[in-house]
Protein backbone atom coordinates (compact mmCIF):
# COMPACT_ATOMS: atom_id res chain seq x y z
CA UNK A 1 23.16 256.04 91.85
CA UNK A 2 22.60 252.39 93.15
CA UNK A 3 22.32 249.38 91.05
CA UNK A 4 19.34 247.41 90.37
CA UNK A 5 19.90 244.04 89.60
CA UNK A 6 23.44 244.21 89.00
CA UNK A 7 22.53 246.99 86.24
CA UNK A 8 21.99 251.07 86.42
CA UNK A 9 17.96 251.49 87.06
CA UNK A 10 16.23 251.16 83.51
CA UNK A 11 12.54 250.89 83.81
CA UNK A 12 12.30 247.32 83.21
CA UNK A 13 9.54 245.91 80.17
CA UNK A 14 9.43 245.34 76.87
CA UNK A 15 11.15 247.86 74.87
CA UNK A 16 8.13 250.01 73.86
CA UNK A 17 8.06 249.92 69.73
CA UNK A 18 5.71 252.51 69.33
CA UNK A 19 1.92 251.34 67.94
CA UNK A 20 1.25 251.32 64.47
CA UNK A 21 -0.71 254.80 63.93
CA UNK A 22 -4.15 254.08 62.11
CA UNK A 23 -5.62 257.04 61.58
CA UNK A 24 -3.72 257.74 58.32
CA UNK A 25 -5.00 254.11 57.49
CA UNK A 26 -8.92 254.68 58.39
CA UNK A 27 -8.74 257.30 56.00
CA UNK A 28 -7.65 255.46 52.94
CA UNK A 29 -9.78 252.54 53.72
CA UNK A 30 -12.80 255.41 53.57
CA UNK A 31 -11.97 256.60 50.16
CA UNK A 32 -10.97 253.49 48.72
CA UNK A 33 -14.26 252.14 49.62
CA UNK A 34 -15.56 255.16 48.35
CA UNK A 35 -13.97 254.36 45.00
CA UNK A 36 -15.44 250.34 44.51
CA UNK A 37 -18.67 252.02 45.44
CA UNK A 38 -17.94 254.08 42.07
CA UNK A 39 -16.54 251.21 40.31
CA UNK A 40 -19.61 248.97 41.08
CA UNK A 41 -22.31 251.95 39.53
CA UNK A 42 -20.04 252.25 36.90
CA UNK A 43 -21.50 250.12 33.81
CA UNK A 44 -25.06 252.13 34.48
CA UNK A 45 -23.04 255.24 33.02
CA UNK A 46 -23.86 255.17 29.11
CA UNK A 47 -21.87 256.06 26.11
CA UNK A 48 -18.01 257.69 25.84
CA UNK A 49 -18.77 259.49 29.16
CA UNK A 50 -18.36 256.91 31.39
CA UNK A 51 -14.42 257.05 30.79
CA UNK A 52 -14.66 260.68 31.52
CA UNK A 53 -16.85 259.93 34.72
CA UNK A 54 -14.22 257.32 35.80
CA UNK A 55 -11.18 259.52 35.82
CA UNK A 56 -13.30 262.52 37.48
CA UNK A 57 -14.05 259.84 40.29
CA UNK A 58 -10.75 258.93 41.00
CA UNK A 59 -8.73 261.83 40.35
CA UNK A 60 -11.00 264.07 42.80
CA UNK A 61 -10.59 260.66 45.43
CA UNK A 62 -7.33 260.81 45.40
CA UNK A 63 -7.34 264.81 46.29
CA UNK A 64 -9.48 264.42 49.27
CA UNK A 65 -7.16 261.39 50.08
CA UNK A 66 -3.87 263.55 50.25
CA UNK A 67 -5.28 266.30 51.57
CA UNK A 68 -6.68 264.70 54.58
CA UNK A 69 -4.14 261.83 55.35
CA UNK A 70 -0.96 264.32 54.84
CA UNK A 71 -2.50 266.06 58.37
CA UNK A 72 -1.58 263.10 60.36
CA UNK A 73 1.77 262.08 58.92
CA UNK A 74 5.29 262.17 60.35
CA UNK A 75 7.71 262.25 57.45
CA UNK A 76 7.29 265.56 56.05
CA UNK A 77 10.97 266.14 57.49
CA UNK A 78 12.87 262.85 57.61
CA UNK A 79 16.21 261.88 58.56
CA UNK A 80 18.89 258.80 59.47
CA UNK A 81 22.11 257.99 60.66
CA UNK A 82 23.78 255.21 61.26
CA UNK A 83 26.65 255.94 64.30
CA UNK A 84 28.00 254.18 67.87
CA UNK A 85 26.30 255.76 70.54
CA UNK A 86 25.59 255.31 74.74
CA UNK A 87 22.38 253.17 75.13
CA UNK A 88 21.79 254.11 79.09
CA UNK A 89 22.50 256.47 81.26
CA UNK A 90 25.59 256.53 83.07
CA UNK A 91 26.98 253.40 81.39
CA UNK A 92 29.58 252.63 79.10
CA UNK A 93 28.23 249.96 77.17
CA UNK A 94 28.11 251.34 73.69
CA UNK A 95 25.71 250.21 71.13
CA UNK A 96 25.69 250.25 66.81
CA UNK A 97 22.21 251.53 66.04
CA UNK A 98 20.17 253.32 63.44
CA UNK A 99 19.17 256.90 64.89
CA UNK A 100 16.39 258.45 62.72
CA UNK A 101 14.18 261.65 62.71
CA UNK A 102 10.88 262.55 61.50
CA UNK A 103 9.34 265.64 61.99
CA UNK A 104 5.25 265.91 61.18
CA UNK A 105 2.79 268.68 61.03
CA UNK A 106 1.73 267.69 64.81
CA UNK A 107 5.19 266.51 66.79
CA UNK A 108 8.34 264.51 65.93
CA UNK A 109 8.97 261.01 65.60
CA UNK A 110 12.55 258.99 67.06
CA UNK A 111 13.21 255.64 66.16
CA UNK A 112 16.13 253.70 67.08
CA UNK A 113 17.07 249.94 65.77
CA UNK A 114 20.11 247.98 66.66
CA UNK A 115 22.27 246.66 64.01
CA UNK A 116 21.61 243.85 64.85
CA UNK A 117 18.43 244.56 66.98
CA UNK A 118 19.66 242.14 70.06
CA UNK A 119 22.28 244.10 71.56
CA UNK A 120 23.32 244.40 75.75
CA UNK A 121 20.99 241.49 76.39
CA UNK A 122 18.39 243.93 75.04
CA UNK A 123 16.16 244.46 72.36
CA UNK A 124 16.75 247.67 70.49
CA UNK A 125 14.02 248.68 68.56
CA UNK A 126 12.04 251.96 69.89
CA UNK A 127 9.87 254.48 68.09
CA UNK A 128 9.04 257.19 70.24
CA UNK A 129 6.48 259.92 69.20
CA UNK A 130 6.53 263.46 71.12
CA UNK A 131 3.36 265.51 69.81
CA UNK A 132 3.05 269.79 70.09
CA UNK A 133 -0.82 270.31 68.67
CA UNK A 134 -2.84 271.81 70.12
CA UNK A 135 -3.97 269.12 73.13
CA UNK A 136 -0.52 268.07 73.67
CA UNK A 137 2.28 268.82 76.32
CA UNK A 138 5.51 268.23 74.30
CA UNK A 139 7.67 269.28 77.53
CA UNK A 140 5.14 266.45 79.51
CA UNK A 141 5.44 264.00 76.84
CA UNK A 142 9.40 264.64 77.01
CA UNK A 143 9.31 264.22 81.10
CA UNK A 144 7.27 260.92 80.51
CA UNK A 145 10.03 259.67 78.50
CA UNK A 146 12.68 260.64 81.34
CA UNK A 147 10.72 258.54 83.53
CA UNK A 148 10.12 255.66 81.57
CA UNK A 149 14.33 255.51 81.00
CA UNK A 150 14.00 256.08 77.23
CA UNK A 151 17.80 255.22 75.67
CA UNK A 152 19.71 257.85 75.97
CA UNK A 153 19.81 258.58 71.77
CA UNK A 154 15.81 259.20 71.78
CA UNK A 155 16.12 261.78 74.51
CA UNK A 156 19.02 263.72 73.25
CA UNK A 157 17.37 263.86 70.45
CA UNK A 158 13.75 265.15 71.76
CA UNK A 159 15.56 267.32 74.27
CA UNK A 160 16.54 269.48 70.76
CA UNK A 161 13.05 270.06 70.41
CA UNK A 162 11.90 271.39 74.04
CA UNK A 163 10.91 274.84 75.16
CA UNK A 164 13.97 275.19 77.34
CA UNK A 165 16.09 273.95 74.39
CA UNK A 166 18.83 277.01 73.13
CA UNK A 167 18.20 275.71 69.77
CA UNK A 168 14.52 277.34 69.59
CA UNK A 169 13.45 274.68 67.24
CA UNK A 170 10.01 274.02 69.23
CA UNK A 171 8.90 277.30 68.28
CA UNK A 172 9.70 277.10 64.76
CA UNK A 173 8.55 273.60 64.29
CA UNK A 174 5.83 274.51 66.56
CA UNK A 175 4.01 277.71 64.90
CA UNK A 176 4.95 276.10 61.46
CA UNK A 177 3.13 272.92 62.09
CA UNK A 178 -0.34 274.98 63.01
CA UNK A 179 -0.29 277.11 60.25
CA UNK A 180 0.32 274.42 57.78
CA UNK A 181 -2.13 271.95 59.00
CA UNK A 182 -5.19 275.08 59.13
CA UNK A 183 -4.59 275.94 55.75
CA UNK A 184 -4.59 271.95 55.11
CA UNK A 185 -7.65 271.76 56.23
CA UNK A 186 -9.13 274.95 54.48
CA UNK A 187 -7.69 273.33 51.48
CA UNK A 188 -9.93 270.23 52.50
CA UNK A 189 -13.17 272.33 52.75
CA UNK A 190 -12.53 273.93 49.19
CA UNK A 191 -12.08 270.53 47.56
CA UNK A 192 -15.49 269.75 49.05
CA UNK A 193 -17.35 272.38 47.72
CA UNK A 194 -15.61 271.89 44.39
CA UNK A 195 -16.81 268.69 43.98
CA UNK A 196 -20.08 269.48 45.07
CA UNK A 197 -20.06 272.60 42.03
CA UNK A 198 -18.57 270.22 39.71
CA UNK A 199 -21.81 267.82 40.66
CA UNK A 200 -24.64 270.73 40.44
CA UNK A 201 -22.81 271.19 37.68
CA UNK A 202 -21.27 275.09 37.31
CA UNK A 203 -17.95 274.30 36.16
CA UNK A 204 -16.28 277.29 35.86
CA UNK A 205 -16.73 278.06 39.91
CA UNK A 206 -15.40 274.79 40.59
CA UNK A 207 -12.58 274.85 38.04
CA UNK A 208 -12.19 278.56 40.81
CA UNK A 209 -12.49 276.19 43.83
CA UNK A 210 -9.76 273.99 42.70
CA UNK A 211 -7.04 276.39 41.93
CA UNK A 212 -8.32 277.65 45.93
CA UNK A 213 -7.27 274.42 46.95
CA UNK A 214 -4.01 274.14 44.86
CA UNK A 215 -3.06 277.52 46.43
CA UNK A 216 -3.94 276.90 49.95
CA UNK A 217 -1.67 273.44 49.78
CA UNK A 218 1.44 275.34 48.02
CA UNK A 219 0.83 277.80 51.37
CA UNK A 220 1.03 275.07 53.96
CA UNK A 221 4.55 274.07 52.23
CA UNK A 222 5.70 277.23 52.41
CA UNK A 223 5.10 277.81 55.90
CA UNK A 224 6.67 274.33 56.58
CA UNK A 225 9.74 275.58 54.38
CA UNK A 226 10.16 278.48 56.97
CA UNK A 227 10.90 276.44 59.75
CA UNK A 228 13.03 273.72 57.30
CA UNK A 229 15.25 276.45 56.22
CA UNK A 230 15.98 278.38 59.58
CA UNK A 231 19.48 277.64 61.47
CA UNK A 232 19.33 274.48 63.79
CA UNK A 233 21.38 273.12 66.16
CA UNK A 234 23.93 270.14 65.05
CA UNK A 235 23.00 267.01 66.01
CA UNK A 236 26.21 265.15 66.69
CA UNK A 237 26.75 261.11 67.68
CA UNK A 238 30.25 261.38 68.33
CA UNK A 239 31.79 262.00 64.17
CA UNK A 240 28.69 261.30 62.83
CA UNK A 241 25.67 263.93 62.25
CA UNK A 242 21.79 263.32 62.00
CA UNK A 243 20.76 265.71 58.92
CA UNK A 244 16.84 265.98 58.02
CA UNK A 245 15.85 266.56 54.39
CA UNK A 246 12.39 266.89 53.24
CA UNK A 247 10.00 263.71 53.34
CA UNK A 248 7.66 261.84 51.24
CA UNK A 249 4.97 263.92 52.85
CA UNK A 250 6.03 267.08 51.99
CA UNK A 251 6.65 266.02 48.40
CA UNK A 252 2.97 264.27 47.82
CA UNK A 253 1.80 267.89 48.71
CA UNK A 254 3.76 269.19 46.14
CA UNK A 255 2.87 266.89 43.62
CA UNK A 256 -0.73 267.18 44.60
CA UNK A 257 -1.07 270.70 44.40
CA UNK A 258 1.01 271.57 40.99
CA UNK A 259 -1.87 268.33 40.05
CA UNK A 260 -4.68 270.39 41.34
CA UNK A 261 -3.66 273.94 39.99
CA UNK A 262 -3.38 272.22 36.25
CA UNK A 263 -7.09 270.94 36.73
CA UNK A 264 -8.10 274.02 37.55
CA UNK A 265 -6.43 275.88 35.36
CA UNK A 266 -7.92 273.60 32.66
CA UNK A 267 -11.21 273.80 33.60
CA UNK A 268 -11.20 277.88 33.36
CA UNK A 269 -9.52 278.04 30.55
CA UNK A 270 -11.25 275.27 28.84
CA UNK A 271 -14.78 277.49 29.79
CA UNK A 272 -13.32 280.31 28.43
CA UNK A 273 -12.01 278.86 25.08
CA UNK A 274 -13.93 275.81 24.48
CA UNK A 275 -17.03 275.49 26.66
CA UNK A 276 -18.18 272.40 24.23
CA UNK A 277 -15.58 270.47 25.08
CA UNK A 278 -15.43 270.56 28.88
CA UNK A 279 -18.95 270.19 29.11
CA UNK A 280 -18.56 267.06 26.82
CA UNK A 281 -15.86 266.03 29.46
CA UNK A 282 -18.46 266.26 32.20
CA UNK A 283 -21.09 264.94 30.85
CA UNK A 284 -23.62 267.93 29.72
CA UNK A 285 -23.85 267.80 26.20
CA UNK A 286 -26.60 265.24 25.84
CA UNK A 287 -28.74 267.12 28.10
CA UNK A 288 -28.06 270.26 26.51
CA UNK A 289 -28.61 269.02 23.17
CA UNK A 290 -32.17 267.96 24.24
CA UNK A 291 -32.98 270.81 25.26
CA UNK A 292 -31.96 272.95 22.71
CA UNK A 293 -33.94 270.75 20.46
CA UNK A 294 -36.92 270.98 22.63
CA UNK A 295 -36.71 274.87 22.24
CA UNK A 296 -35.92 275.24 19.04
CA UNK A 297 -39.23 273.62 17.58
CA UNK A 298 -41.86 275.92 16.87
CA UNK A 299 -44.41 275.51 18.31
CA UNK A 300 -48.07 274.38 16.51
CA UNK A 301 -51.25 273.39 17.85
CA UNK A 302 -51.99 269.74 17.13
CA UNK A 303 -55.24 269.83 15.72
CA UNK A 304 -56.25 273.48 14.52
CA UNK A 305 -59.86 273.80 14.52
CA UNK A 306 -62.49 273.85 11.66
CA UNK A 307 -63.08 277.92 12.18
CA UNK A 308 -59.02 278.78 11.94
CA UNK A 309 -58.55 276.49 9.05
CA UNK A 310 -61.20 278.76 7.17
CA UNK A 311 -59.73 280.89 8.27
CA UNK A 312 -56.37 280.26 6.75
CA UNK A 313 -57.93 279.38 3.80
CA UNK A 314 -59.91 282.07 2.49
CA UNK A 315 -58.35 283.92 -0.54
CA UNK A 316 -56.68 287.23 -0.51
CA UNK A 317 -58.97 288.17 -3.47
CA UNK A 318 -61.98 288.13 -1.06
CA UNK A 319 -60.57 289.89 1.85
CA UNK A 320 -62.49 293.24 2.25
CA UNK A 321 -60.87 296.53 3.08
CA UNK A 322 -62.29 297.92 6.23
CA UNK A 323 -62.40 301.60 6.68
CA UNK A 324 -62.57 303.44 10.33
CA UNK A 325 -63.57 307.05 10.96
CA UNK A 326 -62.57 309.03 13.13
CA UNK A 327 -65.38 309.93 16.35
């Protein structure tokens, strides 16, 4: 291999720090919006129910939130090490550097950073994302990164992850990933219609739509935990060893649905037990109340007339008995 510039051929540039990901970003921004749109109509809500109106808002925000964002993370599997590795190809120079792994519903993420960052009359400091859904080549994003002259730790640690790998993790990762994120997003569509039952209101099929959606986002983590727990291949950086535990991701999910199967435990059982009470939590009692009142009064004409108050009036004494006979 010749040099180039004195050097072994290294695509020359700016070390590419991969792009800050907005989409996870969008998404908050939409709800959080959502919620000062709440907070601004939330004097015109009368009386002790606008507390109860206030924590139905957010809590059911902050569902949709997690449930939608957690698609397009990259730390449900996350990992680091710190360790004295190659930097290029076919060099010597060794480098100090923070190798670290994180493994999303929808590819894997590698990051390297110098300690310090200016090493080799370079700057060290890549995050490289290599995607397997459904409209992505993770073999053609792993080429790409061959021909860009990615450092040497970012590819040995994507190569793990291709089809030709022996390690089979692409598969696992793979068919895990898919699975999870569908039943993410049926989780998604249930939490829509139980806000929309909760709204109409008929409680006790949306207290049925949230436990849906709490069970549909305990499935996606236990198709994730499938692939987490199945044998992979070590990978080494000379002594030191890059293990993966489980990520913030994977435990909002957790969090989120244990948060989602009490509410809708509550609201069955509340429905069940004490119907009052949960319609006084959402609101229904007042309206309920007038009605009942509204039915409840007999009803009387508003001005009887002349002939029906003579009517009413006339003493049993003078009432005649009225024979029939029979034709």
């Amino acid at each position: 291999m010749t040099l180039w510039n004195g050097s072994f051929p290294f695509y020359p540039g700016a070390s590419a720090c991969f792009p800050f990901d907005t989409t996870w970003a969008v998404i908050v921004s939409v709800f959080l919006s959502m919620l000062a749109t709440f907070i601004i109509i939330l004097p015109g809500i009368r009386g002790r129910g606008r507390l109860f109106w206030f924590l139905r808002v957010v809590m059911g925000l902050f569902v949709g939130a997690v449930v939608l964002t957690i698609q397009f993370t990259r730390d449900w599997e996350t990992g680091w090490v710190t360790a004295n590795t190659s930097y290029k190809s076919f060099s010597r120079a060794l480098v100090n550097a923070n190798i670290g792994l994180h493994i999303g519903l929808a590819g894997v993420n590698v990051t390297l950073v110098g300690n310090p960052v200016n090493q080799v009359n370079e700057t060290i400091n890549y995050n490289e994302q290599f995607a397997w859904s459904f409209d992505a080549d993770y073999d053609h994003s792993y080429g790409e990164g061959l021909e860009k002259g990615l450092p040497s730790p970012i590819l040995y640690v994507a190569e793990k992850f291709t089809t030709q790998s022996p390690c089979g993790m692409h598969r696992q990762y793979r068919i895990s990933g898919h699975y999870a994120s569908l039943t993410l997003w049926m989780a998604f569509c249930t939490w829509l219609i139980s806000m929309l039952l909760f709204s109409m209101p008929i409680l006790l099929y949306g207290g049925y739509m949230l436990l849906l959606t709490a069970t549909l986002m305990l499935f996606s983590l236990l198709f994730f935990f499938t692939a987490r727990n199945t044998p992979k291949c070590p990978i080494q950086f000379g002594p030191a060893s890059l293990k993966t535990d489980y990520g913030g991701s994977f435990w909002l999910t957790l969090a989120t649905g244990l948060l989602c199967l009490l509410l809708g435990l509550g609201v069955i059982i509340l429905n069940s037990v004490q119907p009052e009470k949960l319609k006084l939590v959402f609101n229904l009692d007042e309206g309920k109340g007038e009605e009942e009142k509204v039915w409840d009064k007999p009803y009387l004409p508003a001005e009887p007339s002349s002939s029906v108050r003579d009517v009413l009036m006339v003493p049993l004494g003078e009432l005649c008995e009225v024979t029939t006979t029979q034709l």
